[in-house]
N, C-alpha and C. Protein backbone atom coordinates (compact mmCIF):
# COMPACT_ATOMS: atom_id res chain seq x y z
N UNK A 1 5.51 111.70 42.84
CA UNK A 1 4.86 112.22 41.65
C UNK A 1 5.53 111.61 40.42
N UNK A 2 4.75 111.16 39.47
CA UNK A 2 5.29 110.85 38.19
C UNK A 2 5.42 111.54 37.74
N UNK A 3 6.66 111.47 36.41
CA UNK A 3 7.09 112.49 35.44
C UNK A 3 5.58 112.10 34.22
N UNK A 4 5.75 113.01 33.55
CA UNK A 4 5.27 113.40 32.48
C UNK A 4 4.76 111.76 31.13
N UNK A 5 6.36 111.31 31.11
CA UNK A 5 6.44 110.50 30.19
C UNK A 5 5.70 108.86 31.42
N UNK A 6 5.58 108.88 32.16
CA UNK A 6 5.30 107.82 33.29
C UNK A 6 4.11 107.89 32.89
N UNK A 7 3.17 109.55 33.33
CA UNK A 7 1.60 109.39 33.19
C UNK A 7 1.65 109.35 31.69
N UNK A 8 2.14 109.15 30.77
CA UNK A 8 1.77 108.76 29.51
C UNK A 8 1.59 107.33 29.35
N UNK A 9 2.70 106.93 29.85
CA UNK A 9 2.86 105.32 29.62
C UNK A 9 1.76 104.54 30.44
N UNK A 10 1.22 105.01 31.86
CA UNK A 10 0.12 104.85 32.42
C UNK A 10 -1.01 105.20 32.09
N UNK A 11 -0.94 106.25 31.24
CA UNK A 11 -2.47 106.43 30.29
C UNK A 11 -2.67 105.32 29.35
N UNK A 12 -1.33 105.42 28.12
CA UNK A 12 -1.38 104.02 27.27
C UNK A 12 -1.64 102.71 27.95
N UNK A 13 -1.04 102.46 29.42
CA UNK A 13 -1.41 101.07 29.99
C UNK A 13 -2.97 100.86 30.24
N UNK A 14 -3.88 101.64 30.73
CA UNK A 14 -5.30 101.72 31.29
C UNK A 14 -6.11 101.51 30.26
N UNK A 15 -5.27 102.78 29.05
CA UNK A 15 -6.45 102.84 27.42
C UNK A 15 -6.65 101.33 26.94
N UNK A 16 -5.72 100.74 26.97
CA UNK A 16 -5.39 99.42 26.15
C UNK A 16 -5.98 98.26 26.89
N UNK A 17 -6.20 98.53 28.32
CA UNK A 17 -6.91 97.84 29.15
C UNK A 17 -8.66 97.90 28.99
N UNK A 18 -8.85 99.01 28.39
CA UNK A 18 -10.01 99.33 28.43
C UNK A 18 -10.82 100.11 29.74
N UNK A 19 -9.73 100.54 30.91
CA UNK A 19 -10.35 101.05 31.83
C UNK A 19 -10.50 102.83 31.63
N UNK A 20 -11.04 103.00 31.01
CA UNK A 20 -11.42 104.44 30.89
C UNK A 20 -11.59 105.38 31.71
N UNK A 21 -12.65 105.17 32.70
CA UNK A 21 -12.41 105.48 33.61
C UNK A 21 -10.89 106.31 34.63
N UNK A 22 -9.70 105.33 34.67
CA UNK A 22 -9.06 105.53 35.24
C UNK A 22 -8.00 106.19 34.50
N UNK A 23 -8.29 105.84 32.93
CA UNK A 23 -7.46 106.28 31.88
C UNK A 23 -8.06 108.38 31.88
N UNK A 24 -9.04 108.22 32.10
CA UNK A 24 -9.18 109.82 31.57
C UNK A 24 -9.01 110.61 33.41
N UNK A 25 -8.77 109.90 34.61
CA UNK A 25 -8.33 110.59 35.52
C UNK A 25 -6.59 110.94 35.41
N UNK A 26 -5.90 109.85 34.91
CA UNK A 26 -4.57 110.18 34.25
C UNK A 26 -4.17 111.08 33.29
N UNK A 27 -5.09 111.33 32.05
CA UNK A 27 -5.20 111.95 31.21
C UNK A 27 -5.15 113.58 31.91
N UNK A 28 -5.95 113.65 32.88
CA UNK A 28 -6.39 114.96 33.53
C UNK A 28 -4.54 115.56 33.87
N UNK A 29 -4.14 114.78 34.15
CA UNK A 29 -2.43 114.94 35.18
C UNK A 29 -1.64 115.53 34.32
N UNK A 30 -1.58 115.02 32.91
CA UNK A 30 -1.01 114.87 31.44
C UNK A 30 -0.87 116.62 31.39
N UNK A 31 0.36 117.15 31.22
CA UNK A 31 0.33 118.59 30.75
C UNK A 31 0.18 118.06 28.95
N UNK A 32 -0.44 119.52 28.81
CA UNK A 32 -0.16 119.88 27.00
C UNK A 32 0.77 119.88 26.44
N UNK A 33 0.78 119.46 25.14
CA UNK A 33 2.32 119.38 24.94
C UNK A 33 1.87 120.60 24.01
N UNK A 34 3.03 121.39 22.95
CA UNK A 34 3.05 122.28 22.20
C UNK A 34 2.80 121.90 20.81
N UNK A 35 2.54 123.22 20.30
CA UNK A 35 2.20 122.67 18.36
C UNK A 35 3.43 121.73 17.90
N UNK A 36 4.76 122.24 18.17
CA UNK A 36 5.92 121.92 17.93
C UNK A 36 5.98 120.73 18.37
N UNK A 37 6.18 120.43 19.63
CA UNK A 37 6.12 118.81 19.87
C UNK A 37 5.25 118.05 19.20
N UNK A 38 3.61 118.23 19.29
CA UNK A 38 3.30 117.37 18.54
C UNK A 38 3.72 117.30 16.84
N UNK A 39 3.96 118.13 16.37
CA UNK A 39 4.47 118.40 14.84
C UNK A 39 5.92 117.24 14.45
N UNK A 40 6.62 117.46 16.12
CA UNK A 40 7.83 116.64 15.79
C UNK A 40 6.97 115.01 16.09
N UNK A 41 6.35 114.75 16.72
CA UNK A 41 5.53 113.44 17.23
C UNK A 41 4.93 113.06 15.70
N UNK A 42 4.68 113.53 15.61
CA UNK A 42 4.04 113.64 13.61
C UNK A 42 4.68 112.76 13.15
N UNK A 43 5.96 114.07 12.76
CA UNK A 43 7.15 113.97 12.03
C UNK A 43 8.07 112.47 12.09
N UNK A 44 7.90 112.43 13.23
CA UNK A 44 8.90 111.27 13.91
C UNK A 44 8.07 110.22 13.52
N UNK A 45 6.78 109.74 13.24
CA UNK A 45 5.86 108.57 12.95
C UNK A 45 6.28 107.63 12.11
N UNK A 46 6.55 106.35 12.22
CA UNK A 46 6.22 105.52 11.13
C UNK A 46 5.90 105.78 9.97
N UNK A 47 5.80 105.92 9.07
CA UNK A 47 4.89 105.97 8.06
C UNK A 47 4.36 104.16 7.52
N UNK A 48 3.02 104.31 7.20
CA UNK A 48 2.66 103.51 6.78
C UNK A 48 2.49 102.79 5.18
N UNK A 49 2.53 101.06 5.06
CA UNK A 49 2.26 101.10 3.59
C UNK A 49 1.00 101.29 2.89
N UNK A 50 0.10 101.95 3.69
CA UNK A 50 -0.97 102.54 3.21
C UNK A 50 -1.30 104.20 3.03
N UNK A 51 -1.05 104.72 1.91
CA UNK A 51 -1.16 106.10 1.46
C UNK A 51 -2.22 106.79 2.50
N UNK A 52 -2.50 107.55 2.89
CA UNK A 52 -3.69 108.53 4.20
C UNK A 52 -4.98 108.93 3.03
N UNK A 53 -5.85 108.89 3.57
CA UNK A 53 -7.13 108.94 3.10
C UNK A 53 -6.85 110.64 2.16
N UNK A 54 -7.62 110.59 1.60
CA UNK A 54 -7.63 112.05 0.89
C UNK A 54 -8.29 113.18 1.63
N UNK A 55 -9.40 113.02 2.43
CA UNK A 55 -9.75 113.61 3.54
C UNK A 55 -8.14 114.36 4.52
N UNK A 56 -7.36 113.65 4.45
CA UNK A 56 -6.27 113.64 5.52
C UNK A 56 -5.35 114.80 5.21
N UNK A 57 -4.90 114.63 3.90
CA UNK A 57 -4.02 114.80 2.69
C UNK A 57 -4.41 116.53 2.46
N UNK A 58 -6.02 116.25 2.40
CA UNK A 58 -6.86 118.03 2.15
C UNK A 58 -6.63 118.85 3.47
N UNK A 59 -6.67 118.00 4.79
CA UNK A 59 -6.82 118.89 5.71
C UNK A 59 -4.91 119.04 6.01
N UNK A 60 -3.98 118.20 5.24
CA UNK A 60 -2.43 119.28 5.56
C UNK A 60 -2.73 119.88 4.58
N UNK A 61 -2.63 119.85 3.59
CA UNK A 61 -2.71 120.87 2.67
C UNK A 61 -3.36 122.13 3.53
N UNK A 62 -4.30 122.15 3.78
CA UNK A 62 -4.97 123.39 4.68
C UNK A 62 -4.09 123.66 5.50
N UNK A 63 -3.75 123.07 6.29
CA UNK A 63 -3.04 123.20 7.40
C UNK A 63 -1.37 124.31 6.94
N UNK A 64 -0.76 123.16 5.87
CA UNK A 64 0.40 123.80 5.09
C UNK A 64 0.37 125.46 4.31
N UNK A 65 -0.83 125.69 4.26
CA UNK A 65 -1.80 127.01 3.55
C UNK A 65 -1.82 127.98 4.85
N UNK A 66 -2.13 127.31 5.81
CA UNK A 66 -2.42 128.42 6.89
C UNK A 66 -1.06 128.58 7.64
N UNK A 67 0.21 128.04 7.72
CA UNK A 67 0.61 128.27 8.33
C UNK A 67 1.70 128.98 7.38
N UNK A 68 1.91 128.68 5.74
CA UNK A 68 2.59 129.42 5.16
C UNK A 68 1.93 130.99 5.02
N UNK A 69 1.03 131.02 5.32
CA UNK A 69 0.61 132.41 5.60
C UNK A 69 1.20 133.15 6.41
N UNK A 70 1.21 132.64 7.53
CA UNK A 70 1.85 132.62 9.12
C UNK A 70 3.55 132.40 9.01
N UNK A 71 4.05 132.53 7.93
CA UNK A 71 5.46 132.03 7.65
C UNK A 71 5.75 131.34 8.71
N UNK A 72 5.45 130.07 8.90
CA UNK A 72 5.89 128.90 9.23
C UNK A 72 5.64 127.62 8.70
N UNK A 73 6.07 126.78 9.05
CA UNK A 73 5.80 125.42 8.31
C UNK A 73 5.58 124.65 8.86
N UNK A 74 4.80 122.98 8.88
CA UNK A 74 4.39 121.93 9.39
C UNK A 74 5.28 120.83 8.61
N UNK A 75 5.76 120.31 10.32
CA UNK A 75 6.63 118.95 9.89
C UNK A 75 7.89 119.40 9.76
């Protein structure tokens, strides 16, 4: 059995191949990750030299709104 990070790297290998197919039977294997992980996956990103669409920008803002409600925070 592969670990976790294996069927990832085998999902990324198939996607990039274009075999879909075999990419979304891997995908199926893939546990969920949590808000938190992906938040740190976020967090941890590159940033780019291109500013994020304003579309992008409105929906953290929302996001930053709903969760300071929720006393927590994003990122």
């Amino acid at each position: 059995m592969k670990t976790q990070e294996e069927l990832r790297a085998e999902y990324d290998r198939l996607f990039e191949a274009e075999d879909y197919a075999a990419a979304g039977k891997v995908l199926d294997l893939i546990e969920p990750i949590s808000d938190e992980e992906w938040l740190q996956i976020f967090a941890d990103a590159p940033e780019t030299d291109e500013p994020p669409p304003e579309w992008v920008r409105e929906r953290s803002r929302e996001l930053d709104a709903v969760l300071a409600k929720r006393g927590r925070r994003a990122g």
